[in-house]
C-alpha atoms as a PDB file:
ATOM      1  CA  UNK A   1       0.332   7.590  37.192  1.00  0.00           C
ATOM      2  CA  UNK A   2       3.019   5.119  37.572  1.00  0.00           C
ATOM      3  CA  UNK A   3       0.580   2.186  35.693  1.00  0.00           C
ATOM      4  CA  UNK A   4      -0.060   4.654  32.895  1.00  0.00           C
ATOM      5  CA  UNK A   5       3.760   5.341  32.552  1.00  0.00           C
ATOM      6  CA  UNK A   6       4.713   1.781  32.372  1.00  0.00           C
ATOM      7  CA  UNK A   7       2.130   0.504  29.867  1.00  0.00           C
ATOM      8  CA  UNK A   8       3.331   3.988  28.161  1.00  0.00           C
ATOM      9  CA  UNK A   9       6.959   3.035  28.063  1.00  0.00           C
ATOM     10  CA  UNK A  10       6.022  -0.741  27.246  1.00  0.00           C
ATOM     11  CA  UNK A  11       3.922   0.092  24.498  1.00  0.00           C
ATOM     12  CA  UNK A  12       6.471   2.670  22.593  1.00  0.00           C
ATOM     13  CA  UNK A  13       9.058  -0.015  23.102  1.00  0.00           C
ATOM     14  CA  UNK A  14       7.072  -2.607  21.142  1.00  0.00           C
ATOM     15  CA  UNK A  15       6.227  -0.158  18.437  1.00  0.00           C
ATOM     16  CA  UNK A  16       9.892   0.681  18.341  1.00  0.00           C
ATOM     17  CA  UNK A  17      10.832  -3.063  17.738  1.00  0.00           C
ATOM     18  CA  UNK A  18       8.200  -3.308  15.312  1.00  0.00           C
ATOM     19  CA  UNK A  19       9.602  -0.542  13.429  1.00  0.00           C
ATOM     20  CA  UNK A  20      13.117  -1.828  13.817  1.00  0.00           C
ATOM     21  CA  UNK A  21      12.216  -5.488  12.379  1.00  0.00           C
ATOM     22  CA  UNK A  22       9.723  -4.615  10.123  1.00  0.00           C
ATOM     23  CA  UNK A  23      12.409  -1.345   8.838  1.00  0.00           C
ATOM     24  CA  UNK A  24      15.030  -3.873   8.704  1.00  0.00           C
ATOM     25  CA  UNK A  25      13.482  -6.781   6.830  1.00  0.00           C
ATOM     26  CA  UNK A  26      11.877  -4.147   4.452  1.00  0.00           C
ATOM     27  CA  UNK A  27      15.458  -2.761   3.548  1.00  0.00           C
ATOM     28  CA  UNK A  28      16.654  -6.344   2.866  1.00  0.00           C
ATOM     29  CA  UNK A  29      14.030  -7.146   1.069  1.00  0.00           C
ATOM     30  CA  UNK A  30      14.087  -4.080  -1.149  1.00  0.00           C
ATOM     31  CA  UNK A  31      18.072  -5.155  -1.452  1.00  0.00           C
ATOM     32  CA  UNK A  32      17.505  -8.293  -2.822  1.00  0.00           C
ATOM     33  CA  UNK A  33      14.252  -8.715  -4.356  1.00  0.00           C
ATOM     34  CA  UNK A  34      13.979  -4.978  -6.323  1.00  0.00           C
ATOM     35  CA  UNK A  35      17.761  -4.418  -7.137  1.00  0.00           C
ATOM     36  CA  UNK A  36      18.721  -1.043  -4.237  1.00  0.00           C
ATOM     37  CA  UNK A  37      22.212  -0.808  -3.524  1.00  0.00           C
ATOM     38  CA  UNK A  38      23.777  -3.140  -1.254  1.00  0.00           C
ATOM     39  CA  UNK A  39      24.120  -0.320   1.454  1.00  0.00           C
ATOM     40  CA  UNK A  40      20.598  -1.002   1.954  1.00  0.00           C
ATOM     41  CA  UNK A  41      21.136  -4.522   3.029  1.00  0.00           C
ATOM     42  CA  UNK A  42      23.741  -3.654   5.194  1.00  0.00           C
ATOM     43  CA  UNK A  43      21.308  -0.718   7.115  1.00  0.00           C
ATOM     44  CA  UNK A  44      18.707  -3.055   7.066  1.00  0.00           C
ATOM     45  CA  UNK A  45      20.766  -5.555   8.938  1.00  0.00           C
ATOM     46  CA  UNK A  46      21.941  -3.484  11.525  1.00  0.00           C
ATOM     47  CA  UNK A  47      18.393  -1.884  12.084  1.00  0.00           C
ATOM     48  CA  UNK A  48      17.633  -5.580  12.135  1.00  0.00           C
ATOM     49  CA  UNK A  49      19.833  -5.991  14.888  1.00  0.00           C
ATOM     50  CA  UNK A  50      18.089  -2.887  17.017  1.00  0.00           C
ATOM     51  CA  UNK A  51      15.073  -4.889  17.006  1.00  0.00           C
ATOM     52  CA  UNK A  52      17.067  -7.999  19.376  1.00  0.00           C
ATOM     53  CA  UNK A  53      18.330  -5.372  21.611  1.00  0.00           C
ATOM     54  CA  UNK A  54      15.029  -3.550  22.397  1.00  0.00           C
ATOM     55  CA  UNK A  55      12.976  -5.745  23.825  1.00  0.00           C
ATOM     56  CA  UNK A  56      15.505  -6.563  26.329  1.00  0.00           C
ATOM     57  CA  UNK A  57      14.088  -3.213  27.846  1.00  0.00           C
ATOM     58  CA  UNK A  58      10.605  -4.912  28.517  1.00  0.00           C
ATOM     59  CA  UNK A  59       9.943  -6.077  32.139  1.00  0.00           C
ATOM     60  CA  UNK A  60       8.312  -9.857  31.272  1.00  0.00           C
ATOM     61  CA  UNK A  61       9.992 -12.352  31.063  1.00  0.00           C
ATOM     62  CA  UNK A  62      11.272 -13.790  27.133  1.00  0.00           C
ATOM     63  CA  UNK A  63       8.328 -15.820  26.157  1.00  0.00           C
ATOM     64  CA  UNK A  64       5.858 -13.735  27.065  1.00  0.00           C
ATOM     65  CA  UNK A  65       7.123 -10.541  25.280  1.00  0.00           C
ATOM     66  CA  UNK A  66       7.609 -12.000  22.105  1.00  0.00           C
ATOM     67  CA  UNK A  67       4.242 -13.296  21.956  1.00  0.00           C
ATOM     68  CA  UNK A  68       2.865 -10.272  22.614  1.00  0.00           C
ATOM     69  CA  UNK A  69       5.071  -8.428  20.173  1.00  0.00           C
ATOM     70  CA  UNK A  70       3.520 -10.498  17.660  1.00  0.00           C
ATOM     71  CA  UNK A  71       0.534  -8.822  18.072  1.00  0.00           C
ATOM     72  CA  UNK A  72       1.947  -5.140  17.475  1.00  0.00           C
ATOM     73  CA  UNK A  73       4.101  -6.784  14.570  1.00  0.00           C
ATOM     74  CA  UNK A  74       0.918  -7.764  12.488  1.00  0.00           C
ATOM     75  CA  UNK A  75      -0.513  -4.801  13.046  1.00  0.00           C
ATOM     76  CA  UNK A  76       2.653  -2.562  12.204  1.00  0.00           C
ATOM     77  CA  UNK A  77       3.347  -4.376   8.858  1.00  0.00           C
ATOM     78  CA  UNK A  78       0.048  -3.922   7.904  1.00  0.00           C
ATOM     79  CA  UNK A  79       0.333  -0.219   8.443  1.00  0.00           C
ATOM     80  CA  UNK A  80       3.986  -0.598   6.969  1.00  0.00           C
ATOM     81  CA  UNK A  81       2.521  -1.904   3.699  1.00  0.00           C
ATOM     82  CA  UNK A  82      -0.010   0.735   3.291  1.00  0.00           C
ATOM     83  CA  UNK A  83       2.318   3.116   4.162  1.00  0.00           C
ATOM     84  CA  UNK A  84       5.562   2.573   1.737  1.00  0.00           C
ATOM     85  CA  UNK A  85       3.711  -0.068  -0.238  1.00  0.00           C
ATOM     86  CA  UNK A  86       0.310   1.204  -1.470  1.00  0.00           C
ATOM     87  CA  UNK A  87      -1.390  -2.085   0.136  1.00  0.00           C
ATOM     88  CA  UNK A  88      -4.373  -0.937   2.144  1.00  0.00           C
ATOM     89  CA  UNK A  89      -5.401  -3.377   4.526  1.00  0.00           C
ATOM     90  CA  UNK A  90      -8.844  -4.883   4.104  1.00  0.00           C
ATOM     91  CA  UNK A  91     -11.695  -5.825   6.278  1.00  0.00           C
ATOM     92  CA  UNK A  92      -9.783  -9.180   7.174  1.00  0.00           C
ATOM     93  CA  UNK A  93      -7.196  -7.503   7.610  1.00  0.00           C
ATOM     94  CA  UNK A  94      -8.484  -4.750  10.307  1.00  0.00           C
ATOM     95  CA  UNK A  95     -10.576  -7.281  12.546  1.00  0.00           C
ATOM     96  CA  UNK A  96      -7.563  -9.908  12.518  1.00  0.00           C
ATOM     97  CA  UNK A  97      -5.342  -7.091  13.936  1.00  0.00           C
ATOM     98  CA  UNK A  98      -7.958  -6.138  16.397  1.00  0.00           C
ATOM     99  CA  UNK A  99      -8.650  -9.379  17.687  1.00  0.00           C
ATOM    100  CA  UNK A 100      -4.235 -10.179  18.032  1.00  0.00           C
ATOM    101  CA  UNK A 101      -4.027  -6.636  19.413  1.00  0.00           C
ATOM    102  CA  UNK A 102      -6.806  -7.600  22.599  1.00  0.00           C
ATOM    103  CA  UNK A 103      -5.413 -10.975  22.849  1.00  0.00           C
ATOM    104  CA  UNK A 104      -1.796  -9.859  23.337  1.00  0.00           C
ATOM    105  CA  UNK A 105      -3.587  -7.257  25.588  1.00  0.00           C
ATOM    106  CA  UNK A 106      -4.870  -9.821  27.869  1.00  0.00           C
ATOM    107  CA  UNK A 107      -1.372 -11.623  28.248  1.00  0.00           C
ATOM    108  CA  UNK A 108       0.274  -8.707  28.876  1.00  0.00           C
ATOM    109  CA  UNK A 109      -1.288  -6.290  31.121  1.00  0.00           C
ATOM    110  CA  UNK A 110      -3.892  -8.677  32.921  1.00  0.00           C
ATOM    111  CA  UNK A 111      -3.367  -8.074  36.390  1.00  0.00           C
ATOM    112  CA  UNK A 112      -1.714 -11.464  38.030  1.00  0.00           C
ATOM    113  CA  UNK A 113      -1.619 -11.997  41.142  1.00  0.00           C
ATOM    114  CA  UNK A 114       1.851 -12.126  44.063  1.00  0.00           C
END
């Protein structure tokens, strides 16, 4: 139980930096580039700022979790897009993020040895 808690609490903590970043930028960009008020780029840039705190709660070392963070981040923009955006992701789009999502997989949870 201990494994399944850790890749658990690993897991929601990448999705919760991928919503911070991906929340943040989105605010900033909908600041700038479609007119909202400039409270928006403000939030965004503090929600921004979430997003370099929380991985700090990951047990790897630097390098490694931001590559694998990658990984959830394509995935989560995608959904992010077809969420707030109306862009569906296509085939391309689906086996791309599959393939990142077993590759960052891999580097993270393969078992390593001493």
């Amino acid at each position: 139980m201990p494994q399944f808690t850790s890749l658990s609490r690993s897991i929601l903590l990448f999705v919760l930096a991928g919503l911070c970043e991906i929340g943040g930028g989105w605010l900033v960009w909908k600041w700038l580039r479609d007119g909202r008020p400039g409270w928006w780029g403000l939030l965004g840039g503090l929600v921004l700022m979430l997003y370099g705190i929380i991985p700090t709660f990951q047990t790897s070392h630097f390098g490694r979790i931001y590559a694998v963070y990658g990984g959830f981040f394509i995935v989560l923009s995608l959904l992010w897009g077809w969420a707030l955006d109306g862009d569906r992701p296509d085939m391309a789009d689906v086996v791309g993020s599959t393939i990142a999502l077993i590759g960052v997989g891999l580097m993270m949870w393969w078992p390593r040895g001493g």
